[in-house]
C-alpha atoms as a PDB file:
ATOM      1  CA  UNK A   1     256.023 201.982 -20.765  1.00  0.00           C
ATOM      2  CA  UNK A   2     256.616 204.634 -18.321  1.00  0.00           C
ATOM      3  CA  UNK A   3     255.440 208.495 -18.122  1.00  0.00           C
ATOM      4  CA  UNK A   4     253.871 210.237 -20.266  1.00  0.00           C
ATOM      5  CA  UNK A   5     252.932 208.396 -23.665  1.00  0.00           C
ATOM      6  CA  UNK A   6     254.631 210.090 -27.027  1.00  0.00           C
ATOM      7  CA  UNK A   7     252.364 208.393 -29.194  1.00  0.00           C
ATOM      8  CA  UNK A   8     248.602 207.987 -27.584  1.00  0.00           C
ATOM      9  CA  UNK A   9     245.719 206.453 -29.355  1.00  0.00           C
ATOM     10  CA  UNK A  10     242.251 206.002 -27.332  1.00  0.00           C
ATOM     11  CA  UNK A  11     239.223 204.144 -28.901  1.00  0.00           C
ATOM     12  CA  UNK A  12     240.027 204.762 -32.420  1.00  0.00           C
ATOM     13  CA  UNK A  13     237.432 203.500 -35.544  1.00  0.00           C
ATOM     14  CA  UNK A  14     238.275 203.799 -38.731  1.00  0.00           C
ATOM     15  CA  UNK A  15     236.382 202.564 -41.643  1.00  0.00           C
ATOM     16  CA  UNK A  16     236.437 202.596 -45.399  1.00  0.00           C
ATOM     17  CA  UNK A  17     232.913 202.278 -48.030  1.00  0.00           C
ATOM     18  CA  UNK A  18     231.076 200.706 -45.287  1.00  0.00           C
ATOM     19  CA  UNK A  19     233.892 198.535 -44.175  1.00  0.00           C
ATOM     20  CA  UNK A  20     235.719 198.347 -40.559  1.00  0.00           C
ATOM     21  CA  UNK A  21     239.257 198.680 -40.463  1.00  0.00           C
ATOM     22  CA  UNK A  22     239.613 199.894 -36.812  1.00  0.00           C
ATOM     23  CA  UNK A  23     237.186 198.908 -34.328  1.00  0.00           C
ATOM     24  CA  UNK A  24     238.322 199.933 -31.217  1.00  0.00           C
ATOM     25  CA  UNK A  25     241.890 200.758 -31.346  1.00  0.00           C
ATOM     26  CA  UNK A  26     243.565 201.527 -27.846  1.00  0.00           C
ATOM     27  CA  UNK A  27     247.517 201.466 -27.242  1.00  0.00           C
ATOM     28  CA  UNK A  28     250.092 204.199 -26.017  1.00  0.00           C
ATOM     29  CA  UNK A  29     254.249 204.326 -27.460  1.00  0.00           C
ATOM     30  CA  UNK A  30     256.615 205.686 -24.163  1.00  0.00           C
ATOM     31  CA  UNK A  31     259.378 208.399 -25.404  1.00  0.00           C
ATOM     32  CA  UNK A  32     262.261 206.666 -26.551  1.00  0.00           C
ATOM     33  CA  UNK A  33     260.567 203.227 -27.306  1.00  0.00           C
ATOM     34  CA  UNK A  34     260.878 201.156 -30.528  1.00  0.00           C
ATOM     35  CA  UNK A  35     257.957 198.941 -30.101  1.00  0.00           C
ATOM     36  CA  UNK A  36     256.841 196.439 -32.938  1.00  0.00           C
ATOM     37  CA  UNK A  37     253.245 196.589 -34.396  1.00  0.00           C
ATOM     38  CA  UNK A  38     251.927 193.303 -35.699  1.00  0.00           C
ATOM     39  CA  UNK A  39     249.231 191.842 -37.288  1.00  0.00           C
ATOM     40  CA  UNK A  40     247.806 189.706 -40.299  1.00  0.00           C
ATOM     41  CA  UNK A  41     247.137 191.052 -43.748  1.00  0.00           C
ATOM     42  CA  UNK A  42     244.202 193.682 -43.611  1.00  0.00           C
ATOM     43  CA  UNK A  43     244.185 194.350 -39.742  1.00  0.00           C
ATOM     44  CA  UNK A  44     245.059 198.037 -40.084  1.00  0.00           C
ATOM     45  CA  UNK A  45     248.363 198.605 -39.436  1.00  0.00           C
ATOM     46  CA  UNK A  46     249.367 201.125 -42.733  1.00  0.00           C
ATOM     47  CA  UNK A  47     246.351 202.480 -41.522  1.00  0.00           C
ATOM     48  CA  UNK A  48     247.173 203.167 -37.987  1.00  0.00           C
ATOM     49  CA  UNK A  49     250.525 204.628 -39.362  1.00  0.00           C
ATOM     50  CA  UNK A  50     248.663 207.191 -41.557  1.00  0.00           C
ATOM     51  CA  UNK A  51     246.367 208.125 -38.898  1.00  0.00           C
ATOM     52  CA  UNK A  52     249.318 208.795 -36.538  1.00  0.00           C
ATOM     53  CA  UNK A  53     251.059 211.022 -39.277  1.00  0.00           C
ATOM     54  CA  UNK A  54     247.731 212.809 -40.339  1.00  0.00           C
ATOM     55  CA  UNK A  55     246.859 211.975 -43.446  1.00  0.00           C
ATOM     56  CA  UNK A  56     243.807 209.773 -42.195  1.00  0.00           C
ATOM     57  CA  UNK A  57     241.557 211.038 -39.989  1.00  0.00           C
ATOM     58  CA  UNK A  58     239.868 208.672 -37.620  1.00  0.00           C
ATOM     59  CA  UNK A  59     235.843 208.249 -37.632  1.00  0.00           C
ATOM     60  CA  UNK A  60     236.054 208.459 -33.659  1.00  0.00           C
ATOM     61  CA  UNK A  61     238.239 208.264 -31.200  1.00  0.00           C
ATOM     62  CA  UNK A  62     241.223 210.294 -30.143  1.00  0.00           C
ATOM     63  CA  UNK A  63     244.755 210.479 -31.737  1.00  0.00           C
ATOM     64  CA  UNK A  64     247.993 212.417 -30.013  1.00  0.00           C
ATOM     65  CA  UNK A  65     251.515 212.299 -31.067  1.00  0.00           C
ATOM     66  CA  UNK A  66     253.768 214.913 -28.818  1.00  0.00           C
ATOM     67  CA  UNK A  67     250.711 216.246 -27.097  1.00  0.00           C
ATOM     68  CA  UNK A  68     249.376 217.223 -30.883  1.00  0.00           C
ATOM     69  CA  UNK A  69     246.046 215.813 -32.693  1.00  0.00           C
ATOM     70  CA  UNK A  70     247.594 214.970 -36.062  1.00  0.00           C
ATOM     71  CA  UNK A  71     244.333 215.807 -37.666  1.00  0.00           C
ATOM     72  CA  UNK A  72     244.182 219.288 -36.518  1.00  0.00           C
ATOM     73  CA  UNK A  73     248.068 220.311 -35.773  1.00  0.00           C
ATOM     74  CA  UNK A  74     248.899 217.766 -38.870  1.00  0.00           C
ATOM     75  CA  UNK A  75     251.805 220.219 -39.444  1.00  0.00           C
ATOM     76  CA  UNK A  76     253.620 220.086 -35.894  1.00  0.00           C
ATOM     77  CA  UNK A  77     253.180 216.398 -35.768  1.00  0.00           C
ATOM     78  CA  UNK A  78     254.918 215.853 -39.679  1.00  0.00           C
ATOM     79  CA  UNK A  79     257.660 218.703 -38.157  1.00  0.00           C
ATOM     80  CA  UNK A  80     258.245 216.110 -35.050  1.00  0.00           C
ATOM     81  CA  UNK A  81     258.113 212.970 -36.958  1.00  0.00           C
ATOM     82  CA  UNK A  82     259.465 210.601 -40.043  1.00  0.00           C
ATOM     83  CA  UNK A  83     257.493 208.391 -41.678  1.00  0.00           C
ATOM     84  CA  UNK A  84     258.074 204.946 -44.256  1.00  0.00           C
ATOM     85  CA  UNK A  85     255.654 204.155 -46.374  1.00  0.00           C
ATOM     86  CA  UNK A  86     256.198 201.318 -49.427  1.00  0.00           C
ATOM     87  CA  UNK A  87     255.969 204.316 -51.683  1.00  0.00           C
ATOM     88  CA  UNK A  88     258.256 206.892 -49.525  1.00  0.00           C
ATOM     89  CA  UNK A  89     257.179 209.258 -51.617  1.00  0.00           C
ATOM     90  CA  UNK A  90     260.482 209.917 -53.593  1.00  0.00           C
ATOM     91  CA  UNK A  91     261.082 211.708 -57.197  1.00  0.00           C
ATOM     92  CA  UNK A  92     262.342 208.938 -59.763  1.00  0.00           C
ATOM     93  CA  UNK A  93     263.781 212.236 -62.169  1.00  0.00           C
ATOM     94  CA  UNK A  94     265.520 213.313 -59.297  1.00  0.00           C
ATOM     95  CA  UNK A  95     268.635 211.852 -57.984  1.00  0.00           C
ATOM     96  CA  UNK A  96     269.676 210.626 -54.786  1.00  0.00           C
ATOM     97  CA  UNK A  97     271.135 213.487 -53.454  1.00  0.00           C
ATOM     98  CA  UNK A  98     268.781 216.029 -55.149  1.00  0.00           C
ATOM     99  CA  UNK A  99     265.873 214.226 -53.612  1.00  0.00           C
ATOM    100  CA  UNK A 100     267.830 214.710 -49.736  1.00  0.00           C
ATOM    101  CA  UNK A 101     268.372 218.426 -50.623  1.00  0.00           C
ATOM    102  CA  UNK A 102     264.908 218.850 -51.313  1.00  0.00           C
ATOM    103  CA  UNK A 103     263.463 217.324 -48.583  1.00  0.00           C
ATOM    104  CA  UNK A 104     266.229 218.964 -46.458  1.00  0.00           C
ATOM    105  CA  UNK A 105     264.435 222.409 -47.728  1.00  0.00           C
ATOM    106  CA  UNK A 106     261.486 221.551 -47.203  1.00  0.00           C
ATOM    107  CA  UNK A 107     261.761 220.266 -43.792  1.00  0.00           C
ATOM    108  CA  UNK A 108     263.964 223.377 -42.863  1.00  0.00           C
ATOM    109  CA  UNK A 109     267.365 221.376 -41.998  1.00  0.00           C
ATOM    110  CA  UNK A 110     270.102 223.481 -41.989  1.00  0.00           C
ATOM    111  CA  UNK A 111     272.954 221.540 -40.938  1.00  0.00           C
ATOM    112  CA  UNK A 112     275.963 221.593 -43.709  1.00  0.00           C
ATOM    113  CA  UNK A 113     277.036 217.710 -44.543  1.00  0.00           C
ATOM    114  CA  UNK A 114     273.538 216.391 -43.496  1.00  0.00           C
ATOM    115  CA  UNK A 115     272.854 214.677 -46.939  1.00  0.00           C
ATOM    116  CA  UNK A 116     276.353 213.286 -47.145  1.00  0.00           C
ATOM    117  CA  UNK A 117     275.986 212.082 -43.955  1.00  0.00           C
ATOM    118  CA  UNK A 118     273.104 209.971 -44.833  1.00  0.00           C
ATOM    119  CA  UNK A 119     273.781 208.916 -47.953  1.00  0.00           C
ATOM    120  CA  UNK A 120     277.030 207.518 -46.289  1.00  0.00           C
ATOM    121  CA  UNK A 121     275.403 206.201 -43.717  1.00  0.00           C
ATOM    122  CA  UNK A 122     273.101 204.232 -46.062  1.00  0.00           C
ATOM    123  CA  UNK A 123     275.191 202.849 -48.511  1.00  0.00           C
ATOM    124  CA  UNK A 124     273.932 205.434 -50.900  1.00  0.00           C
ATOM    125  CA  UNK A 125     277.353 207.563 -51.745  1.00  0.00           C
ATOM    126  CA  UNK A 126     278.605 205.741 -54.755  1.00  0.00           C
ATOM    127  CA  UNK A 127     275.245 205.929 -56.184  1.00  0.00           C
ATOM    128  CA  UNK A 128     274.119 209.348 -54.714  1.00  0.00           C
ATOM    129  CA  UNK A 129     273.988 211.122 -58.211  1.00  0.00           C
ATOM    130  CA  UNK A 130     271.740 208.227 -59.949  1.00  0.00           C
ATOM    131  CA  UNK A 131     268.260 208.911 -60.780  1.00  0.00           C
ATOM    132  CA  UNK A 132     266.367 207.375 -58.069  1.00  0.00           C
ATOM    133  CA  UNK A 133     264.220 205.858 -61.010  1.00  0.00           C
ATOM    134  CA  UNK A 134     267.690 203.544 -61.310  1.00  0.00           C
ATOM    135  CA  UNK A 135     267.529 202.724 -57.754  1.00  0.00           C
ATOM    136  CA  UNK A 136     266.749 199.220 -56.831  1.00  0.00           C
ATOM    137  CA  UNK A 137     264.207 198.755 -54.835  1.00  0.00           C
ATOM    138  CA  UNK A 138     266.370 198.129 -51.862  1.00  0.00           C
ATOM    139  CA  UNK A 139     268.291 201.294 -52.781  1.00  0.00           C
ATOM    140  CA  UNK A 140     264.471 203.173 -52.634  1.00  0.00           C
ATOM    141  CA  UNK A 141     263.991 201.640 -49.062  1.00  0.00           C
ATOM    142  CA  UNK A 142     267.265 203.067 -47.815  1.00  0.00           C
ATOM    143  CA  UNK A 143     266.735 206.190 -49.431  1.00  0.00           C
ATOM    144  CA  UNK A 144     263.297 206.493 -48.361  1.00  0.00           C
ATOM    145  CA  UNK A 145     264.447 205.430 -44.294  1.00  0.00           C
ATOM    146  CA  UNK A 146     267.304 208.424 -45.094  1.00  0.00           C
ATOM    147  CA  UNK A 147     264.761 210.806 -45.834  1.00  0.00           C
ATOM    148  CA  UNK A 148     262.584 209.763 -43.069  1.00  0.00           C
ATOM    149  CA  UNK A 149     265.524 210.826 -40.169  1.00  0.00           C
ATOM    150  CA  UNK A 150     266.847 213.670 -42.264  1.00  0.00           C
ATOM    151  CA  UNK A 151     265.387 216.384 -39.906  1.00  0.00           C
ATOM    152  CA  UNK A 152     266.047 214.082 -36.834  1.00  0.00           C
ATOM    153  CA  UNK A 153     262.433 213.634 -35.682  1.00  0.00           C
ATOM    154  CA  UNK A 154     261.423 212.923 -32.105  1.00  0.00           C
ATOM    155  CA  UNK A 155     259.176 209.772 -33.167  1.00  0.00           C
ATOM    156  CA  UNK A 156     259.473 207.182 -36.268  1.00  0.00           C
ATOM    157  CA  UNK A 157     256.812 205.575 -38.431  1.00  0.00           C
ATOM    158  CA  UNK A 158     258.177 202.997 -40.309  1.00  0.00           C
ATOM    159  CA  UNK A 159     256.027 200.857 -42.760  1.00  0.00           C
ATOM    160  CA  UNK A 160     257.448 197.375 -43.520  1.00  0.00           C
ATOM    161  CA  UNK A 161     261.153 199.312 -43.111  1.00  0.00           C
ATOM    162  CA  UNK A 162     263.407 196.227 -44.859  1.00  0.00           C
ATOM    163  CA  UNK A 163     261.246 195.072 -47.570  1.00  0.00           C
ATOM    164  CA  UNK A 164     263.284 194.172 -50.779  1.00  0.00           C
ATOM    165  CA  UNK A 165     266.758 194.310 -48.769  1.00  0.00           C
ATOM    166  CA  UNK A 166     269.626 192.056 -48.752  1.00  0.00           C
ATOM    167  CA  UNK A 167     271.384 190.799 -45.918  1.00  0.00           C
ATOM    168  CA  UNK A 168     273.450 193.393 -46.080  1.00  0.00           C
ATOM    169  CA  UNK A 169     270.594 196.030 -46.331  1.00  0.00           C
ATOM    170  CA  UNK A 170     268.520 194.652 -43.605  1.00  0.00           C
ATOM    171  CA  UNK A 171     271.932 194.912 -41.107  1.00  0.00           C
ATOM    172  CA  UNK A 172     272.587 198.237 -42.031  1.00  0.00           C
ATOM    173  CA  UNK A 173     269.298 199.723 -41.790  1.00  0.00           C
ATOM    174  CA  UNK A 174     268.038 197.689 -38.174  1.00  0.00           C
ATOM    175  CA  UNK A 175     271.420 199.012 -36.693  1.00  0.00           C
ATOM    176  CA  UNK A 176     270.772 202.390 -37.790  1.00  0.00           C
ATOM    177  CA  UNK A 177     267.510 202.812 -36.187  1.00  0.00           C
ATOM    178  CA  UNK A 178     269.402 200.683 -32.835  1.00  0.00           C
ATOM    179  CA  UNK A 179     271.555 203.535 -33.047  1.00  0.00           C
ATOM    180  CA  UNK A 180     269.194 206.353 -33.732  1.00  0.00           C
ATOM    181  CA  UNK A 181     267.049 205.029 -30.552  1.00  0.00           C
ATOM    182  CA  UNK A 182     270.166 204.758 -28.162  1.00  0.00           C
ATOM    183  CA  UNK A 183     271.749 208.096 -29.214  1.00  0.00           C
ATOM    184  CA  UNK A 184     269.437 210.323 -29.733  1.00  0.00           C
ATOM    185  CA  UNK A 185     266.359 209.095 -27.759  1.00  0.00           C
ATOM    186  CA  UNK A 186     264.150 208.538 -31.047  1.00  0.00           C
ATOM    187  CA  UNK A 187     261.037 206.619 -31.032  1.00  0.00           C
ATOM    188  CA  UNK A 188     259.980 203.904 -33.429  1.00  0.00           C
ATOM    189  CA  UNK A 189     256.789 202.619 -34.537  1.00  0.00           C
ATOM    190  CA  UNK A 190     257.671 199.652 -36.833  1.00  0.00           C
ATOM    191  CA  UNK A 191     254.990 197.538 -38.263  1.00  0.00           C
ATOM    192  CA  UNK A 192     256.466 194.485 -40.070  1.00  0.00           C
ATOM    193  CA  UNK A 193     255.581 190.924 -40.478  1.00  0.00           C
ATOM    194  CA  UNK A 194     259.449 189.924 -40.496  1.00  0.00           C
ATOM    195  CA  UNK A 195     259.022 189.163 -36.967  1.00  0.00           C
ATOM    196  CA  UNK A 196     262.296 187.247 -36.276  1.00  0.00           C
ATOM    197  CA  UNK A 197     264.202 191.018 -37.552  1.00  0.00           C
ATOM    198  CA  UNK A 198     261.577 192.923 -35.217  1.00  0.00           C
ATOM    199  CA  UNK A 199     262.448 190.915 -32.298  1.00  0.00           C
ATOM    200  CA  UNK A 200     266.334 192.405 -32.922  1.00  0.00           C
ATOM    201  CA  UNK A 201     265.909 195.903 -32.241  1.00  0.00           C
ATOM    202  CA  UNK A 202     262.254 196.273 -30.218  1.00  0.00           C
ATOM    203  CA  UNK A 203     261.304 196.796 -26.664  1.00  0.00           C
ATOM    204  CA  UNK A 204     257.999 195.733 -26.573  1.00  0.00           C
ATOM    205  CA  UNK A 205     255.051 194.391 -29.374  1.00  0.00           C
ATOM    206  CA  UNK A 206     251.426 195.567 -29.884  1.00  0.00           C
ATOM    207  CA  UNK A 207     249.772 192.807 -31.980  1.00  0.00           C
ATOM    208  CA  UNK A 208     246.430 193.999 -33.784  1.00  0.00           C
ATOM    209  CA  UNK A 209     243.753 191.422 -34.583  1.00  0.00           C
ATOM    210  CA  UNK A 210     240.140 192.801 -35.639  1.00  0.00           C
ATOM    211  CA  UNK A 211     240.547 196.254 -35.701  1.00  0.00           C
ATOM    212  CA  UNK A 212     242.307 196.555 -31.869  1.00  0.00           C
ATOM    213  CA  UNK A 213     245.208 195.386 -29.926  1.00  0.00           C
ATOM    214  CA  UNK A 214     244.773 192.597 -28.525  1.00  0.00           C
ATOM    215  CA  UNK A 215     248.135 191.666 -26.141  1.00  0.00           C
ATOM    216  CA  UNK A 216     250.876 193.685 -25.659  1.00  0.00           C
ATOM    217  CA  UNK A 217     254.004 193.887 -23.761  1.00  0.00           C
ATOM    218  CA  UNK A 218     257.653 192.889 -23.685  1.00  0.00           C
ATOM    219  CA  UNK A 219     258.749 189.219 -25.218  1.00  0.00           C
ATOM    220  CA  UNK A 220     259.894 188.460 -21.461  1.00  0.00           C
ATOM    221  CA  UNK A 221     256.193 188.995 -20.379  1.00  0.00           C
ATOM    222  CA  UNK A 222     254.633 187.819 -23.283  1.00  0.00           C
ATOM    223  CA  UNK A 223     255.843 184.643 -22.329  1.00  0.00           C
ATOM    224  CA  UNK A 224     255.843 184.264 -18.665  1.00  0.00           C
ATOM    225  CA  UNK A 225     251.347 185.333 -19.808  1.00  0.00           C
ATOM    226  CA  UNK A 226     251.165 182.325 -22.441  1.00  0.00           C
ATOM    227  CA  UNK A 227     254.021 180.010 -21.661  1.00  0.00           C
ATOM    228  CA  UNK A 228     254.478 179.776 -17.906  1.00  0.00           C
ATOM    229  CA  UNK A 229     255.963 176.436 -17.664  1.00  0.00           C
ATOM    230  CA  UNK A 230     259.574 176.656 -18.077  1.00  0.00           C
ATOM    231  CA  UNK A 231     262.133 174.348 -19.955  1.00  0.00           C
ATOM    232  CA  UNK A 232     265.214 174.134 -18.365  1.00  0.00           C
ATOM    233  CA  UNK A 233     268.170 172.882 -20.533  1.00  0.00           C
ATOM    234  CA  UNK A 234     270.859 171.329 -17.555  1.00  0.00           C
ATOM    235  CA  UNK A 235     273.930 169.982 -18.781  1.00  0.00           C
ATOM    236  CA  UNK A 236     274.535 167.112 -16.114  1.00  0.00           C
ATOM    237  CA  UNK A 237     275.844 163.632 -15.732  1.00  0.00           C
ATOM    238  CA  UNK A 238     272.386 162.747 -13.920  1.00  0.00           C
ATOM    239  CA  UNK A 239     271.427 158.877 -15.108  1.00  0.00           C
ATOM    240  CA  UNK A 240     267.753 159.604 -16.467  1.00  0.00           C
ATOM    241  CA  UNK A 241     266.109 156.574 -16.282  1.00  0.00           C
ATOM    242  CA  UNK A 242     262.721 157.458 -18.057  1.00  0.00           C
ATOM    243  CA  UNK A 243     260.848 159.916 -19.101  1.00  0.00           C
ATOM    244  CA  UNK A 244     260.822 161.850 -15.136  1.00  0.00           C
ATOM    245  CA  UNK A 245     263.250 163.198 -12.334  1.00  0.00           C
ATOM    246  CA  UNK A 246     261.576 163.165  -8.639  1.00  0.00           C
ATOM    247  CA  UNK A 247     258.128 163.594 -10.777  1.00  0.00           C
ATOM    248  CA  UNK A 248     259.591 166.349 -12.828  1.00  0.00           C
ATOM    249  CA  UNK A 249     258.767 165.480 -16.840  1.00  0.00           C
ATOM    250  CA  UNK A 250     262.532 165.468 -18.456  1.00  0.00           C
ATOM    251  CA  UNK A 251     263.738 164.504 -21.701  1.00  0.00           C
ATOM    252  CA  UNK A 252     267.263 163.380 -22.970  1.00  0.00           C
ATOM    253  CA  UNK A 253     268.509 166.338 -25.165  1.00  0.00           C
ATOM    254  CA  UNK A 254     271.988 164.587 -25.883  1.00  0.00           C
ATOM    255  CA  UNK A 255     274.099 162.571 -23.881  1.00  0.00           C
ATOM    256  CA  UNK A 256     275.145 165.249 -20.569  1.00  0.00           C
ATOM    257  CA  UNK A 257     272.135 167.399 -21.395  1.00  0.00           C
ATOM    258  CA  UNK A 258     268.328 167.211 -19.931  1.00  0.00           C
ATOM    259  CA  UNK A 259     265.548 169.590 -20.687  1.00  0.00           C
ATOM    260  CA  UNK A 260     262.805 169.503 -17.371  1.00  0.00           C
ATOM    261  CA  UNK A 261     259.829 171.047 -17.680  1.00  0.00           C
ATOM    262  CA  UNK A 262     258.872 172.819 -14.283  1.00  0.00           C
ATOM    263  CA  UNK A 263     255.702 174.889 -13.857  1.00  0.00           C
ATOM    264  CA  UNK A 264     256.950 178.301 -13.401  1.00  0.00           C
ATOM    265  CA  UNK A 265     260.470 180.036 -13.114  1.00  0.00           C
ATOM    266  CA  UNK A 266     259.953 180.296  -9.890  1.00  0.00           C
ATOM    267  CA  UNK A 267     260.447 176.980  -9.370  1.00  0.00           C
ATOM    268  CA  UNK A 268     263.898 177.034 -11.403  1.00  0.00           C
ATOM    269  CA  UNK A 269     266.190 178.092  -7.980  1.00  0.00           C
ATOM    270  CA  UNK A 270     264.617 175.149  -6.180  1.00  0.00           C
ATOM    271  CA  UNK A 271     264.810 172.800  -8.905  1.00  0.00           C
ATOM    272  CA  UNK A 272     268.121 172.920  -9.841  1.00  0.00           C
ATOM    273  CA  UNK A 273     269.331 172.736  -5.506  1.00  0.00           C
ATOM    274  CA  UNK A 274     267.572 169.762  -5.123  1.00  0.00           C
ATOM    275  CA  UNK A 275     269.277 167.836  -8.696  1.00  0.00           C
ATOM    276  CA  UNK A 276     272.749 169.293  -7.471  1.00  0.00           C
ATOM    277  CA  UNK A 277     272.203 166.901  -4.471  1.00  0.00           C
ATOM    278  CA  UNK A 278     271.831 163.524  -7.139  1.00  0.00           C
ATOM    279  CA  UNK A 279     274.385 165.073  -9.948  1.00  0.00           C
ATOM    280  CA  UNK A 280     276.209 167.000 -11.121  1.00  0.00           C
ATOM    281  CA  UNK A 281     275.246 170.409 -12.488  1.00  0.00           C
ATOM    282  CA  UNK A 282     277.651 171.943 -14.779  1.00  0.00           C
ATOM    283  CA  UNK A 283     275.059 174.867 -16.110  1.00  0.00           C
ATOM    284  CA  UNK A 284     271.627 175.346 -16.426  1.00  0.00           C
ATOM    285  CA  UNK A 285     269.818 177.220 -19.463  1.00  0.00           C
ATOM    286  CA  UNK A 286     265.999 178.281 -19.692  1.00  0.00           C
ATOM    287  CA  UNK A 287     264.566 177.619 -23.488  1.00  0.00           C
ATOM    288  CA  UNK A 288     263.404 181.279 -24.869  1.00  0.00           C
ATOM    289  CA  UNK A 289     260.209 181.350 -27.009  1.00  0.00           C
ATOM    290  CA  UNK A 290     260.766 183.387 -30.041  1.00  0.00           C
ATOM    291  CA  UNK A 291     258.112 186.225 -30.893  1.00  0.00           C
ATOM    292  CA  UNK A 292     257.199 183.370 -33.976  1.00  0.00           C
ATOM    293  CA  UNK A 293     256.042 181.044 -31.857  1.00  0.00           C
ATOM    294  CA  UNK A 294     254.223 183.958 -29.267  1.00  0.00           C
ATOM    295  CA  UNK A 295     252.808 184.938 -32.251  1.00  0.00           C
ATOM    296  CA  UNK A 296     251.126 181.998 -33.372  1.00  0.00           C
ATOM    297  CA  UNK A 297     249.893 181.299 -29.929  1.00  0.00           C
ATOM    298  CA  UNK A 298     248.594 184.831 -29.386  1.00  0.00           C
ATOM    299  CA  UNK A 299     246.959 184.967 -32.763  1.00  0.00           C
ATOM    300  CA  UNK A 300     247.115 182.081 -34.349  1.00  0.00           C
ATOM    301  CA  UNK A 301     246.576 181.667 -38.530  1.00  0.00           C
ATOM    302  CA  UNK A 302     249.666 183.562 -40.644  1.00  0.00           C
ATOM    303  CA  UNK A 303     252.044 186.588 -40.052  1.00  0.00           C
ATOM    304  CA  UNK A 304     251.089 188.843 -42.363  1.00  0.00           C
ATOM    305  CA  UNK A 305     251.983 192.022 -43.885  1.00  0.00           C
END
């Protein structure tokens, strides 16, 4: 994250009849970031969101989204931002496009062909004069993200954004906020536990354990932190003989292809100058870590919601 911080939270508690939700919650969002929040059932991330929108207020600490305290300037913040809850707060007598037009009101939009736009964009046109109450749930979600960007806010909160969508659903609504980020500069707070969609469209992943953040960072330094050995896949007609190459572990991958395991990717250039000396090297590719398996190594136990 560079400059100044869009989204700033400093040694936040927040607790509920006696019982700690946030302990000591500490992490900054950079201006046009879509950064991933993650963390097991109950470790406060709905919470975080509705502290960040104002709704909550925090038992200590300090909160600033845009330069604003959401608790005191709740109204400036909700002006700047969308938010995505499970509920997202829609009117089932309503229909599609009545609920936009509302919200479009109420939020002061005044740009002709907004709602169509949206609905269009979402999937929602055939169906934009159904009672929401019809809606499927996946038909809520993307009506509920729609209403979230109607006013094009600076910053994004979005709450488990692609629950209860299909395939089709989860594609439409992950490229729309890749879109959203690129074009217009938006910021995104997503907190999810379908980490294998989050790592398509974030920058960089706060994960939350016991009331704080406890790692952060991009999946490219996530790894080089808790996997620093490297596998290099090398296809090759080197003879491997057993289980090493000049004290290097390897392992037959299929016949042509070796995976070595060096200590560091620093080591890679080296590596691979010294085996084009015995063989031949026809290319060379370093095994990725997904942010599943960072995850479980960060946190161990199960990805929750």
């Amino acid at each position: 994250m560079n400059g100044n911080p869009l989204i700033d939270v400093q040694g936040v508690r927040k607790g509920f009849a006696g019982r700690p939700v946030l302990t000591e919650l500490t992490f900054a969002v950079g201006r046009g970031e879509i950064v991933g929040f993650i963390g097991p059932n109950g470790s406060g991330k709905t919470t975080t969101v509705r502290l960040l929108n104002g709704v909550l207020a925090p038992d200590a600490g300090h909160i600033a989204v845009g330069g604003f305290d959401p608790g005191r300037d709740g109204d400036r913040v909700r002006r700047m931002s969308g938010i995505l809850t499970e509920s997202a707060g829609l009117y089932g007598s309503m229909t599609g496009r009545e609920n936009l037009r509302f919200f479009a009101e109420l939020y002061g939009v005044d740009e002709p062909g907004r709602v169509d736009e949206l609905l269009a964009a979402f999937g929602l046109a055939d169906a934009a004069d159904w009672k929401v109450a019809a809606y499927s749930t996946g038909m809520r979600k993307r009506l509920g993200l729609a209403k979230a960007v109607l006013h094009r806010p600076e910053v994004l909160f979005l709450d488990e954004p692609t629950n209860g969508l299909d395939p089709e659903g989860i594609r439409m609504v992950l490229g729309y906020i890749r879109s959203l980020n690129e074009q217009e500069g938006t910021t995104v707070l997503i907190c999810s536990h379908l980490l294998q969609q989050l790592e398509l469209v974030c920058h960089r992943y706060l994960f939350l354990l016991g009331g704080q953040v406890v790692e952060q960072g991009t999946l490219a330094e996530l790894e080089a932190r808790h996997f620093p050995a490297v596998t290099l896949e090398v296809e090759t007609d080197l003879a491997l003989t057993d289980g090493r190459y000049r004290g290097v572990p390897a392992r037959q991958v299929r016949p042509g292809r070796i995976a070595f395991t060096l200590p560091g990717r620093e080591d890679v250039p080296g590596f691979l100058r010294i085996l084009a000396q015995d063989a031949a090297v026809y290319s060379a590719v370093p095994v990725r870590r997904d942010l599943e398996t960072l995850y479980f190594k960060i946190m161990g136990g199960e990805v929750g919601e």
